[in-house]
Protein backbone atom coordinates (compact mmCIF):
# COMPACT_ATOMS: atom_id res chain seq x y z
CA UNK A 1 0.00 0.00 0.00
CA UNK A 2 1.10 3.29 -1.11
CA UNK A 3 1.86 5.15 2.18
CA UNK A 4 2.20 8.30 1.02
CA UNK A 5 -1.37 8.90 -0.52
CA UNK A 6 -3.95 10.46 1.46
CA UNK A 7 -7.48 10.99 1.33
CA UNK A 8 -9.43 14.05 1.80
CA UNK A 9 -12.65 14.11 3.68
CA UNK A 10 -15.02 17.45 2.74
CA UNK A 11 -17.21 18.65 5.53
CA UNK A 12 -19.87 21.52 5.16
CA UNK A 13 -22.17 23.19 7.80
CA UNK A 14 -24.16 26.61 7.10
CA UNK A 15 -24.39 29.24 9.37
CA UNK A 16 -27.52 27.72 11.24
CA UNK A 17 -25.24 25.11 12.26
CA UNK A 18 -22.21 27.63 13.67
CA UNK A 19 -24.39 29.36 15.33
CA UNK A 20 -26.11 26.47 17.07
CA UNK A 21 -22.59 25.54 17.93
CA UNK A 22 -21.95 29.49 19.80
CA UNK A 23 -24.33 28.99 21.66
CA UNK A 24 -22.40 26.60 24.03
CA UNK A 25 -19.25 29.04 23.88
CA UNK A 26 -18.51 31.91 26.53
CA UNK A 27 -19.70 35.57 25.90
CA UNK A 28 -16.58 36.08 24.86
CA UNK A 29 -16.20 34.18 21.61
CA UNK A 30 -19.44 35.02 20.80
CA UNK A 31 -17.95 38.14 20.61
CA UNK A 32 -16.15 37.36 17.79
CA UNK A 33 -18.38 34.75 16.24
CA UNK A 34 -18.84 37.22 12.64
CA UNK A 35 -15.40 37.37 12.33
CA UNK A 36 -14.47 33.94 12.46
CA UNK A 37 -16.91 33.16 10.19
CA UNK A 38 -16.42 35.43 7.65
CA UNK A 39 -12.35 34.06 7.82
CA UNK A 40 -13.83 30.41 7.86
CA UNK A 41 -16.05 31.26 4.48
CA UNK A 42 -13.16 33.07 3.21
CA UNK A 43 -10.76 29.50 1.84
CA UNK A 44 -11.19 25.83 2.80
CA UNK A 45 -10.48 25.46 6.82
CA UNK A 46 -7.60 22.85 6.96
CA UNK A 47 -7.94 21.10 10.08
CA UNK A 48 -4.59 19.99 11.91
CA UNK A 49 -5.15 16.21 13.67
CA UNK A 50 -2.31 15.86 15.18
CA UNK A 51 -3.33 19.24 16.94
CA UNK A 52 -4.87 17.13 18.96
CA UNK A 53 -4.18 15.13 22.32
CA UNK A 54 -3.92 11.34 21.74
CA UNK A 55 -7.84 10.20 22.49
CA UNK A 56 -8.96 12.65 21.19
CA UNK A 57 -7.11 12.49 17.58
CA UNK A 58 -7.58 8.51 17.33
CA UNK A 59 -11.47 9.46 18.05
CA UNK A 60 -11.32 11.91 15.78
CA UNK A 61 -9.28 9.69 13.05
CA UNK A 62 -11.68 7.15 13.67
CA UNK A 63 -15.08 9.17 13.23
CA UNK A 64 -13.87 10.14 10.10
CA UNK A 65 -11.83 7.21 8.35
CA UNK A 66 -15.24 5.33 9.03
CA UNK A 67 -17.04 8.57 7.70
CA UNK A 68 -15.49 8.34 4.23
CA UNK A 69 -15.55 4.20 3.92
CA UNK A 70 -19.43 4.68 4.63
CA UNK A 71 -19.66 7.48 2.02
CA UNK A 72 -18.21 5.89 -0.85
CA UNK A 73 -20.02 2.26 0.02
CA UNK A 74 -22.78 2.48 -2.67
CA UNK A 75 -20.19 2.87 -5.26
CA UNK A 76 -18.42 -0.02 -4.25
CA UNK A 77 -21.93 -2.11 -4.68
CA UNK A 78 -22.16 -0.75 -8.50
């Protein structure tokens, strides 16, 4: 297996969704909720795993390896 190809995963949410999301942040990034959605709608967010602590990243890793496999499943069926 090639171990140097990688997959990319694309993951949308509107602005009902963010905000949803700010509501369960502190009054003070609410504050600054428009701006960092106006820089996230701005270019594709690239989002670091390994950013991450060690649960969390496998968690993360796993959620969305599992994501992608279920995506592309009907195709496989074809």
């Amino acid at each position: 297996m090639e171990e140097k190809q990688k997959v990319q995963v694309v993951f949308e949410f509107d602005r009902e969704d963010f905000e949803s999301i700010m509501t369960l942040k502190s009054p003070e990034e609410k504050e600054t909720a428009e701006e960092v959605w106006n820089a996230m709608v701005k270019e594709p967010v690239v989002v670091k795993v390994d950013s991450l602590d060690e649960r969390d990243r496998y968690d993360v890793k796993v959620i969305m390896v599992s994501w992608a496999m279920y995506a592309i499943a009907d195709r496989l069926e074809e």
